[in-house]
N, C-alpha and C. Protein backbone atom coordinates (compact mmCIF):
# COMPACT_ATOMS: atom_id res chain seq x y z
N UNK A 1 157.90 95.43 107.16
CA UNK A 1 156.53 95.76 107.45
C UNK A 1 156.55 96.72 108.63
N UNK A 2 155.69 98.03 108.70
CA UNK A 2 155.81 99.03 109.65
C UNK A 2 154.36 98.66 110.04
N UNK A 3 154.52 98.69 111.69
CA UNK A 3 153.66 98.37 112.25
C UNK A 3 153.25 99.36 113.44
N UNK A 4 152.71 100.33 114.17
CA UNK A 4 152.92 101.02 115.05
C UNK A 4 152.70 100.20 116.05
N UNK A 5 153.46 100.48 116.97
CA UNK A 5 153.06 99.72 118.24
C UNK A 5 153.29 100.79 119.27
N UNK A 6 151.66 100.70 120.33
CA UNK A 6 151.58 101.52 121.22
C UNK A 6 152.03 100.94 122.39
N UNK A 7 152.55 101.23 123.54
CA UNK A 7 152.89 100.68 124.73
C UNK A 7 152.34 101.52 125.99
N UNK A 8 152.10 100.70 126.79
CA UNK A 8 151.16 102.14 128.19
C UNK A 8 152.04 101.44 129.03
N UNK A 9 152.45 102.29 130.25
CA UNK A 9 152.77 101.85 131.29
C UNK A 9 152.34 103.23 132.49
N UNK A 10 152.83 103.03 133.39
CA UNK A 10 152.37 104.38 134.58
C UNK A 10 153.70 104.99 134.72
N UNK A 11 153.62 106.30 135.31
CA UNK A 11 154.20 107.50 135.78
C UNK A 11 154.63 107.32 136.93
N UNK A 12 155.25 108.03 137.83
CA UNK A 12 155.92 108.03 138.78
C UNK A 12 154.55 108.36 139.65
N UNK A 13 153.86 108.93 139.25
CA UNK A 13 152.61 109.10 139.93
C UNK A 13 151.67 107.71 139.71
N UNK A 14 151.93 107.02 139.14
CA UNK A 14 150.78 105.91 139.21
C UNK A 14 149.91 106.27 138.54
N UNK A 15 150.14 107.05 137.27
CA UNK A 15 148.92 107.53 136.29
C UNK A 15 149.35 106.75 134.83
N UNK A 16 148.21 106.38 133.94
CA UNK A 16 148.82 105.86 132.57
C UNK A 16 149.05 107.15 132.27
N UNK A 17 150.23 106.64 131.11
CA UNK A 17 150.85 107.24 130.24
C UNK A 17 151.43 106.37 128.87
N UNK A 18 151.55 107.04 127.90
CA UNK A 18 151.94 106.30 126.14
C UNK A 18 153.86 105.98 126.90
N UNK A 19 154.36 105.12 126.61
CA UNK A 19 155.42 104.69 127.29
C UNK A 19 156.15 104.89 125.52
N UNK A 20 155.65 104.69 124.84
CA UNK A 20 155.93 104.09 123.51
C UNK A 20 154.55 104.42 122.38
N UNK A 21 155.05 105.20 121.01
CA UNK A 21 153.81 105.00 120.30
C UNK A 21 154.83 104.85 118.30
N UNK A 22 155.40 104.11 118.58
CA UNK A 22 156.86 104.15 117.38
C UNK A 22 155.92 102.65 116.73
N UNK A 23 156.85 102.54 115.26
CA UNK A 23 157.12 102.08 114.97
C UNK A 23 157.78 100.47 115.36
N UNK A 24 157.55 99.29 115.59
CA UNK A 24 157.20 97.84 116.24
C UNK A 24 159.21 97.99 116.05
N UNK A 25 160.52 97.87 117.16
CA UNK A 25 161.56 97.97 116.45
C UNK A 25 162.27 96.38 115.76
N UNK A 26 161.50 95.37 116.40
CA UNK A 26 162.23 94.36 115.72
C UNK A 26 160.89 93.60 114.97
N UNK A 27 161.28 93.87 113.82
CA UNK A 27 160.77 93.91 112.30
C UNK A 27 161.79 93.18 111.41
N UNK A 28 161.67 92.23 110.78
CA UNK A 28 161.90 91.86 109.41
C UNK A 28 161.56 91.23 107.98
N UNK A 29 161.93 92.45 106.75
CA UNK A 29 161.47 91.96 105.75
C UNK A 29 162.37 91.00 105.33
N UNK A 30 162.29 90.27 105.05
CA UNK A 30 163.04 89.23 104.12
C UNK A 30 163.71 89.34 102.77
N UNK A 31 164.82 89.35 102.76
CA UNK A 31 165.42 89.80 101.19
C UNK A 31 165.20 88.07 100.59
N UNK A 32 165.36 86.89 101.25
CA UNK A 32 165.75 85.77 100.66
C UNK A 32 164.44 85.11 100.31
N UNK A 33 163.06 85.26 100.94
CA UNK A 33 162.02 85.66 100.61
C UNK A 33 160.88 86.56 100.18
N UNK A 34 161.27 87.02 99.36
CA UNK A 34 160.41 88.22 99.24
C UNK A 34 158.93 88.28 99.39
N UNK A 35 158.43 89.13 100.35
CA UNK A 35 156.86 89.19 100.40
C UNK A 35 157.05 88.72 102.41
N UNK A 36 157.79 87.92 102.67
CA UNK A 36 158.22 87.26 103.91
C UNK A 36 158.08 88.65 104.80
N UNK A 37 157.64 88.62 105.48
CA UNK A 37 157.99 89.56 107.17
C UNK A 37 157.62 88.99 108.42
N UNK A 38 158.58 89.40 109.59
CA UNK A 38 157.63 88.73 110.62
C UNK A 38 158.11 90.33 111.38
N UNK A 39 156.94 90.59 112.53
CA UNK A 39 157.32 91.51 113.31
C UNK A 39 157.15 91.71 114.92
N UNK A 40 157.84 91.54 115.73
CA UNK A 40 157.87 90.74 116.73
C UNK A 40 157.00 92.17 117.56
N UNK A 41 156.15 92.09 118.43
CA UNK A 41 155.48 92.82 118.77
C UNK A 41 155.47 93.11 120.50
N UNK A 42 155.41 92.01 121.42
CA UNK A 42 155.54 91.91 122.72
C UNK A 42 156.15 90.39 123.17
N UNK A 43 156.58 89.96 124.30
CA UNK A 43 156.61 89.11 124.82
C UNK A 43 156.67 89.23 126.42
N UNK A 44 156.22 88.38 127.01
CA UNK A 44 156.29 88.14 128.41
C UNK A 44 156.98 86.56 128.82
N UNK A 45 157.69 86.55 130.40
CA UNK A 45 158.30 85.40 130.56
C UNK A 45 156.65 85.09 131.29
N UNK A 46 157.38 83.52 132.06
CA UNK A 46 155.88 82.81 132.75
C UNK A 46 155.26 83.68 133.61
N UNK A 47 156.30 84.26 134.33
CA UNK A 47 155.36 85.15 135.41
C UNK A 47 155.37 86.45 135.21
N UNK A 48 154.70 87.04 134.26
CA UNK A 48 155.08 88.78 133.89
C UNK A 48 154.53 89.73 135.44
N UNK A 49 155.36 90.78 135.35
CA UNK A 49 155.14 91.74 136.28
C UNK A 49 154.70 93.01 135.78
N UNK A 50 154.02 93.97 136.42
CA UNK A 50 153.69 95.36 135.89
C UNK A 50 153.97 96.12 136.95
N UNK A 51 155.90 96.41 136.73
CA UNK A 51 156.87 97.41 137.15
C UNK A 51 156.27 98.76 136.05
N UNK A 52 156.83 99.38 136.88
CA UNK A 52 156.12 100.90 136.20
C UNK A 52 157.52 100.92 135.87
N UNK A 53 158.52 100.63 135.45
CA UNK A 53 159.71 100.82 134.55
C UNK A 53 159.19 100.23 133.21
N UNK A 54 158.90 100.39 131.74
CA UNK A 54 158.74 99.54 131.05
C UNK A 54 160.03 99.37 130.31
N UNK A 55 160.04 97.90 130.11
CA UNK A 55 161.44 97.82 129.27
C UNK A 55 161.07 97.01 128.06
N UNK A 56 161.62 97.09 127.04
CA UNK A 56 161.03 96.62 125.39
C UNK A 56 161.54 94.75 125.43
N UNK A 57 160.84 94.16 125.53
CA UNK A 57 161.41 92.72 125.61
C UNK A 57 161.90 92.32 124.42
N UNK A 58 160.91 92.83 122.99
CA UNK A 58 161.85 92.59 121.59
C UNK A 58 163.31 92.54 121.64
N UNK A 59 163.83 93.57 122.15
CA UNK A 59 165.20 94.26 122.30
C UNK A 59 166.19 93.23 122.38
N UNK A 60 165.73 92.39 123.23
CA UNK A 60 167.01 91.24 123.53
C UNK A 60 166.30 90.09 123.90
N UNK A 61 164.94 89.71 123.11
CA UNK A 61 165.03 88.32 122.72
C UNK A 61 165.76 87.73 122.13
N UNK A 62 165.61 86.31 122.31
CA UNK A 62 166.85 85.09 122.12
C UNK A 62 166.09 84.13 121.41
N UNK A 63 164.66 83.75 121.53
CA UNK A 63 164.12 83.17 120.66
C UNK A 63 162.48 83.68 120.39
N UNK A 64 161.86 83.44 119.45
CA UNK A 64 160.73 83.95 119.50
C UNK A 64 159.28 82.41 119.79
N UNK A 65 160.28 81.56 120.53
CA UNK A 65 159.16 80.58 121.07
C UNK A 65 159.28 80.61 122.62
N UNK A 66 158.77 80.89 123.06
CA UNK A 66 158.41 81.23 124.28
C UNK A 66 158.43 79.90 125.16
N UNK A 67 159.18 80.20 126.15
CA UNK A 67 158.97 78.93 127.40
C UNK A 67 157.85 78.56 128.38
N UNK A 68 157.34 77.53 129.04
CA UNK A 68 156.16 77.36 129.27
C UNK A 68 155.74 78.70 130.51
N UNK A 69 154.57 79.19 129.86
CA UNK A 69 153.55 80.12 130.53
C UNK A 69 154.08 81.55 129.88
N UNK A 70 154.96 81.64 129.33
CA UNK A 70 155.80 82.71 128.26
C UNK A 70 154.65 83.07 127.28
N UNK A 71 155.07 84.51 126.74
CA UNK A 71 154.24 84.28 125.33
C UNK A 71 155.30 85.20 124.44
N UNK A 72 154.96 85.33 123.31
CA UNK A 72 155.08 85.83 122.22
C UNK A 72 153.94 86.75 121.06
N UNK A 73 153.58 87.57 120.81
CA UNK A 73 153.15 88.45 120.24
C UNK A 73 153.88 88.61 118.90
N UNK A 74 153.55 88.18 117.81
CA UNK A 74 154.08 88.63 116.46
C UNK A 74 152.79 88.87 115.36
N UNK A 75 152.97 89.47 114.09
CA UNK A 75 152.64 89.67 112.97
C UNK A 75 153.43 88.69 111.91
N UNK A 76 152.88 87.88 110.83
CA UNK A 76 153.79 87.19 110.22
C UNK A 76 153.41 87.54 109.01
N UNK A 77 153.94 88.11 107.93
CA UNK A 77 153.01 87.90 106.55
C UNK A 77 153.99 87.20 105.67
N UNK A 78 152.95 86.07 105.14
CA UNK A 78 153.33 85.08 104.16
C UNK A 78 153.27 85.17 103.04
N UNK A 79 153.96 85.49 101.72
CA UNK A 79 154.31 85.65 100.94
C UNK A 79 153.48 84.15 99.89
N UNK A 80 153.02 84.34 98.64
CA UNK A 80 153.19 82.99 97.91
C UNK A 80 153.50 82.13 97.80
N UNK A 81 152.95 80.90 98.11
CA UNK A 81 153.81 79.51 97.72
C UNK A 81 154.92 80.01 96.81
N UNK A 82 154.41 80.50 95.35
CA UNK A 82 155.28 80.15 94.10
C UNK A 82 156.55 81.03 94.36
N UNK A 83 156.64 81.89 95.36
CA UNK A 83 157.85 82.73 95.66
C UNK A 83 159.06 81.47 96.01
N UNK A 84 158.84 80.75 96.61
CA UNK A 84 159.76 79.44 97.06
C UNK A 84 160.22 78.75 96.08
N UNK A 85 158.80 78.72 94.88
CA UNK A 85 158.91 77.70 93.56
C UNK A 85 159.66 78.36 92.58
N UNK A 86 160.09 80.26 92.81
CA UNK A 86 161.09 80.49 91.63
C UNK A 86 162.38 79.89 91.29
N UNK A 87 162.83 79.73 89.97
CA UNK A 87 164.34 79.22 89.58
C UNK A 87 165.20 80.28 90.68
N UNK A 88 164.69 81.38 90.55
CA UNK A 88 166.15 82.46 91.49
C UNK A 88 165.82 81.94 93.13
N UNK A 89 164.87 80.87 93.31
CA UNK A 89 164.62 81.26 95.18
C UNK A 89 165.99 80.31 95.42
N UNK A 90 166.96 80.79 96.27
CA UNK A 90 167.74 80.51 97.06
C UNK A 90 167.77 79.59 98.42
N UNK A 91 166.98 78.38 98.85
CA UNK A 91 166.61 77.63 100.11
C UNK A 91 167.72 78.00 100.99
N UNK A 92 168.96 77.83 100.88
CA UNK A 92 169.80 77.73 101.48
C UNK A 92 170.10 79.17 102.51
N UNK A 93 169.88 80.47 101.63
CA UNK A 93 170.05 81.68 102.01
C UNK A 93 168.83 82.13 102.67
N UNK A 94 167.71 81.83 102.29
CA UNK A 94 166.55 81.71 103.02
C UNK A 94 166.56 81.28 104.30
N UNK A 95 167.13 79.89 104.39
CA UNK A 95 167.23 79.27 105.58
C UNK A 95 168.07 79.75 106.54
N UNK A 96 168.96 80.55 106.09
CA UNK A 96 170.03 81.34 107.39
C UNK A 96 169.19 82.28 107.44
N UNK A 97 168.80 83.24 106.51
CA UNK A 97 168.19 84.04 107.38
C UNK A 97 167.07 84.29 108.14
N UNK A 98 166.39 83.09 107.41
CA UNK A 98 165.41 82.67 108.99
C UNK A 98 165.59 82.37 110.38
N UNK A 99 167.12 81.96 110.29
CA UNK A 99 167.72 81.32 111.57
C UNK A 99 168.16 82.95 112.43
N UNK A 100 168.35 83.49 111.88
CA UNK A 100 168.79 84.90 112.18
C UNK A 100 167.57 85.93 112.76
N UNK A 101 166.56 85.69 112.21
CA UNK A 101 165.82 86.42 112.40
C UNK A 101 164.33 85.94 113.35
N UNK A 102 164.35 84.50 113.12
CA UNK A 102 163.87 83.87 113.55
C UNK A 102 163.93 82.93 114.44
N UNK A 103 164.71 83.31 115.43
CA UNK A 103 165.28 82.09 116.36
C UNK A 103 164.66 81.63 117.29
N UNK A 104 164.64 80.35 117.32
CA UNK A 104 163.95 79.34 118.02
C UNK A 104 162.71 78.51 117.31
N UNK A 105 162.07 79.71 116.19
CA UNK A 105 160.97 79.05 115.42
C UNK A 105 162.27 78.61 114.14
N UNK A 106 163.03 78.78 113.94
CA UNK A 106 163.48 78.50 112.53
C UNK A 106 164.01 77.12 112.58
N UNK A 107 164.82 76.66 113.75
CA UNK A 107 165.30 75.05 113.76
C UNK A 107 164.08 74.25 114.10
N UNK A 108 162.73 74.68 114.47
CA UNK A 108 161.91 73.51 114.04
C UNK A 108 161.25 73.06 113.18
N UNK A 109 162.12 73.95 111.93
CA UNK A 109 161.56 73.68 110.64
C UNK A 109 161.99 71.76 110.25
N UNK A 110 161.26 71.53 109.71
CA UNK A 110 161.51 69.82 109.36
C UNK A 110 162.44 69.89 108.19
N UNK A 111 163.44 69.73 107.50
CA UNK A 111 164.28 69.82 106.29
C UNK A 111 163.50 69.06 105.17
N UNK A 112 163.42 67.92 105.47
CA UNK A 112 162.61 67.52 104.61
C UNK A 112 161.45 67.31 104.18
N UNK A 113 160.52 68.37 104.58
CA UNK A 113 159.27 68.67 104.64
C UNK A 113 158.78 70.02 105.05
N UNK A 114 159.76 70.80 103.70
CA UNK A 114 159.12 72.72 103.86
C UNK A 114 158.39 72.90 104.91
N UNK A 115 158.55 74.18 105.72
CA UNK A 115 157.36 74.64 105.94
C UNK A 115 156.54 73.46 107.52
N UNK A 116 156.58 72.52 107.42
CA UNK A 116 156.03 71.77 108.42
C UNK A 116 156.86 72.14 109.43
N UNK A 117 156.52 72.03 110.79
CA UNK A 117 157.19 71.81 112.19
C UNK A 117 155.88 72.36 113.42
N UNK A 118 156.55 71.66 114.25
CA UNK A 118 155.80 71.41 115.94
C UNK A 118 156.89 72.49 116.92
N UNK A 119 155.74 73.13 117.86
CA UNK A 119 156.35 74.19 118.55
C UNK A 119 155.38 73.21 120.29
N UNK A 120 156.41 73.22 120.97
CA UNK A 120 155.55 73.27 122.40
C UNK A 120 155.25 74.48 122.77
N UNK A 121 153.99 74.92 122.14
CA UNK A 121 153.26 76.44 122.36
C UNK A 121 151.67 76.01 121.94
N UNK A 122 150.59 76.81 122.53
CA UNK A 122 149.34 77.08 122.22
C UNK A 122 149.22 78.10 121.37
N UNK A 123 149.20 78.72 120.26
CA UNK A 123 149.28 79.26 119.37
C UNK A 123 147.68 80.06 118.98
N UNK A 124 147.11 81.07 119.15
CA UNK A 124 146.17 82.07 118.76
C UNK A 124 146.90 82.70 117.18
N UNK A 125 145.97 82.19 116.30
CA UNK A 125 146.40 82.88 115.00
C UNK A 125 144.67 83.64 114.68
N UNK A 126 145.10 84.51 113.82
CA UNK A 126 144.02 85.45 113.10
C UNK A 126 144.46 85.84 112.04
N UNK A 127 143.75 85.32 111.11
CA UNK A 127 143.91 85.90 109.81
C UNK A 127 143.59 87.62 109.68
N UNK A 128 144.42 88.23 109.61
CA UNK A 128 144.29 89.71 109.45
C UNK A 128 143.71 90.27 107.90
N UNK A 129 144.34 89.59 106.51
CA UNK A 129 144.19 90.13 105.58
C UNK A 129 144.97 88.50 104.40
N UNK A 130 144.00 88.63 103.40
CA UNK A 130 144.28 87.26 102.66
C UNK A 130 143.73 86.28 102.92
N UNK A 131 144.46 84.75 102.17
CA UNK A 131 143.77 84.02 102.59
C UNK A 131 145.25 82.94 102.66
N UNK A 132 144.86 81.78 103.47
CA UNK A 132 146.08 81.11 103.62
C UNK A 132 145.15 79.37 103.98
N UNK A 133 146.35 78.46 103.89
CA UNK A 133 145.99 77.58 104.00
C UNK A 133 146.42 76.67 105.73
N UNK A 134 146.24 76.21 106.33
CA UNK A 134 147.18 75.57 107.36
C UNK A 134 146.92 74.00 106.80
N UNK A 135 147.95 73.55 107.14
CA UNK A 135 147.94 71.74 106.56
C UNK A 135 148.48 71.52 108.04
N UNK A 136 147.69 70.29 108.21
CA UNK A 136 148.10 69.10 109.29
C UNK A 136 148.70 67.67 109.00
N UNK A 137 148.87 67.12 109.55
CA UNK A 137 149.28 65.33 109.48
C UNK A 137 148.30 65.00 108.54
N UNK A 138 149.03 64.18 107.54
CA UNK A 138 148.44 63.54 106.67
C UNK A 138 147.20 64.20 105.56
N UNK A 139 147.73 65.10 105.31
CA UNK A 139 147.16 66.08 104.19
C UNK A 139 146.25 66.90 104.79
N UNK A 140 146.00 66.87 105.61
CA UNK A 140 144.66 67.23 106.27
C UNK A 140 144.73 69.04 106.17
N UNK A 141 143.87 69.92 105.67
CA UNK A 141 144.00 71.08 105.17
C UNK A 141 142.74 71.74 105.62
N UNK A 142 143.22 73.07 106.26
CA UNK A 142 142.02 73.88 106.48
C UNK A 142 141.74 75.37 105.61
N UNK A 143 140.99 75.99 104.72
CA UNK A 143 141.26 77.17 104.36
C UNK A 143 140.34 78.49 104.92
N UNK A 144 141.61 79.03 105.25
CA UNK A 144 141.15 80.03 105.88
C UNK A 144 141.35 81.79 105.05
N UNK A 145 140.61 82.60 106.19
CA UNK A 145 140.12 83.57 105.03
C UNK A 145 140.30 84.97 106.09
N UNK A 146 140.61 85.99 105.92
CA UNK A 146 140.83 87.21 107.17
C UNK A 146 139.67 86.91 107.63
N UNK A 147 139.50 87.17 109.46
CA UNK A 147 138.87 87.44 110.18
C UNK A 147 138.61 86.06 110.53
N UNK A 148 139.21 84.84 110.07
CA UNK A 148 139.22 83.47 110.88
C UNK A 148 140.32 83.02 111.96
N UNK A 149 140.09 82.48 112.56
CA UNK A 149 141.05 82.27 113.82
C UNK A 149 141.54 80.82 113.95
N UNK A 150 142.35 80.58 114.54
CA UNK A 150 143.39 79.22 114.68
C UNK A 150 143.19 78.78 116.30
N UNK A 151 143.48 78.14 116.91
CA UNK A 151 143.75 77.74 117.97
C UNK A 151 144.65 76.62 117.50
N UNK A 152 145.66 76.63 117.64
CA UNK A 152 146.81 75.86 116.91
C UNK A 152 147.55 75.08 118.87
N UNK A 153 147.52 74.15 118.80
CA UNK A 153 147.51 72.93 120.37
C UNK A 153 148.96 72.30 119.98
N UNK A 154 150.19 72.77 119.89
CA UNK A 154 151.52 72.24 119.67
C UNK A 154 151.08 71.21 118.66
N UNK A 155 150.74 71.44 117.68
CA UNK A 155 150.50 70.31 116.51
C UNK A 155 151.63 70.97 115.33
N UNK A 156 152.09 69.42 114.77
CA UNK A 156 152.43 69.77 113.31
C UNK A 156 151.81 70.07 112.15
N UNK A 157 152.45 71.43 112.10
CA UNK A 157 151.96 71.90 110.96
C UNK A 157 152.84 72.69 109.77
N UNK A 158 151.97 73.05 108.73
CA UNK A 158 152.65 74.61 108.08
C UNK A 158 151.85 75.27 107.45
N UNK A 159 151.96 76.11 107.06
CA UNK A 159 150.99 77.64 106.49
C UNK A 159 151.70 77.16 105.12
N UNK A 160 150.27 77.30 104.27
CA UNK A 160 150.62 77.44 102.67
C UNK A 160 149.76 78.48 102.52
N UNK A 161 150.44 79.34 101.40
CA UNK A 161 149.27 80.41 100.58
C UNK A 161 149.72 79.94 99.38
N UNK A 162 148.49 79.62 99.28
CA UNK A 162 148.26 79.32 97.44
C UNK A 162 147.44 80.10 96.84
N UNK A 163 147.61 81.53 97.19
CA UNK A 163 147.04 82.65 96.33
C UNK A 163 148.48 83.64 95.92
N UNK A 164 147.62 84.52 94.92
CA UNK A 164 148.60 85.29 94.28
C UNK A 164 148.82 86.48 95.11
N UNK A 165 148.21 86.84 96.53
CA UNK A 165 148.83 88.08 97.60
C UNK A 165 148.97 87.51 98.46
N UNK A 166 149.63 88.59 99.52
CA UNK A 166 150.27 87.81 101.00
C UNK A 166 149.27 88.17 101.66
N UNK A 167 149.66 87.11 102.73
CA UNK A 167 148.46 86.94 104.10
C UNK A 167 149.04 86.99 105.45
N UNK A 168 148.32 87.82 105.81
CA UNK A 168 148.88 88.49 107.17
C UNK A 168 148.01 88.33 108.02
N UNK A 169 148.91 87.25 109.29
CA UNK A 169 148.10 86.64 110.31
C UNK A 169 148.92 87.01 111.59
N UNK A 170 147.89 87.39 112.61
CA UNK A 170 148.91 87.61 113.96
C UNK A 170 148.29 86.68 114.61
N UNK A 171 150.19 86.25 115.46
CA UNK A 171 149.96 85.00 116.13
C UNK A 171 150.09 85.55 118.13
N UNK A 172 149.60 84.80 118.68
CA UNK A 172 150.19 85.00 120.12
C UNK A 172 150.39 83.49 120.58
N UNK A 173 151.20 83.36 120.80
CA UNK A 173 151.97 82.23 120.94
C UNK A 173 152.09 81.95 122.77
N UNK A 174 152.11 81.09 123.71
CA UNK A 174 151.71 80.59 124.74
C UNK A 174 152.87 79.40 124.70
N UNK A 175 153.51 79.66 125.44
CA UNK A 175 154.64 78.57 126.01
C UNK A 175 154.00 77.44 126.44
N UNK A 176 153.82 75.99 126.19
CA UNK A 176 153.25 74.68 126.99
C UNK A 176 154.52 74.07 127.73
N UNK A 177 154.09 73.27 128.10
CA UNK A 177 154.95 71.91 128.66
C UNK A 177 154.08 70.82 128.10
N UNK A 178 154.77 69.97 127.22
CA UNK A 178 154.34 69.01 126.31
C UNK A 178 153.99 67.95 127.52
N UNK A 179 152.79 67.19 127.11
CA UNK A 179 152.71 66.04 128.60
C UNK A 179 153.06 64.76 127.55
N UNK A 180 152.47 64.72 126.14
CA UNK A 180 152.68 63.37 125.43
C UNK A 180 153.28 63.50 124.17
């Protein structure tokens, strides 16, 4: 998924300037899912600074869940349930390369329960385009539609699309410290 991403920072003079107006560089489509992308967009640690050096934090992230007061900035688009449900879908190859591409969100996937898992993060989602489902504890299901929003509170969950196009939701993700 090509995403432009603009970046501003200041000049040696203390004037804005476009620091960046490319293409988002850490992007991935998914071969083991097809329709799958996530595209990592910004992140900040707890205490961000605005050094007039800008440096690309994508570049050499380590995980894309953020530590408390951290955030994360991504694009995710979700592909079909029934893409998972083909005879050719591969779980296994899927699952590495989520781990690869996705690190830190990919081991809190639950194994035995697709798709479900808990992040210690406050989570801002927006449906951009499509429609998708989020499920909670005990069936509990919300459907959502572009231009609806999430406030997602470190709860278990997972995103189903049970339509026939993908749905593209950007998340900003907020590092917590779990109290219970």
């Amino acid at each position: 998924m090509k995403i432009k991403r603009v970046v501003t920072g200041r000049s040696d003079a203390g004037e804005s300037v476009f620091v960046s107006t490319d293409p988002a560089p850490r992007t991935h489509d998914f071969e083991h899912v097809p329709g799958m992308s996530i595209t990592q967009l910004w992140s900040t640690p707890a205490l961000p600074s605005l050094d007039a050096r800008i440096v690309d934090p994508t570049e050499v992230l380590k995980s894309i869940v953020p530590g408390a007061g951290g955030t994360q900035f991504m694009i995710v688009a979700f592909p079909p349930d029934r893409v998972a449900l083909s005879p050719s879908f591969d779980g296994a190859a899927a699952g590495a390369e989520n781990l690869r591409h996705a690190p830190g969100l990919a081991e809190k996937f639950e194994p035995d329960n697709p798709g479900m898992h808990t992040t210690d993060t406050i989570d801002y989602g927006i449906v951009l385009r499509g429609e998708i489902f989020l499920e909670l504890d005990g069936g509990r299901i919300e459907h959502l539609h572009a231009g609806d929003v999430v406030v997602q509170n470190g709860t278990r969950h997972a995103w189903r699309n049970r339509s026939d196009e993908v749905a593209l939701i950007a998340f900003v993700l907020i590092g917590a410290a779990r109290k219970t």
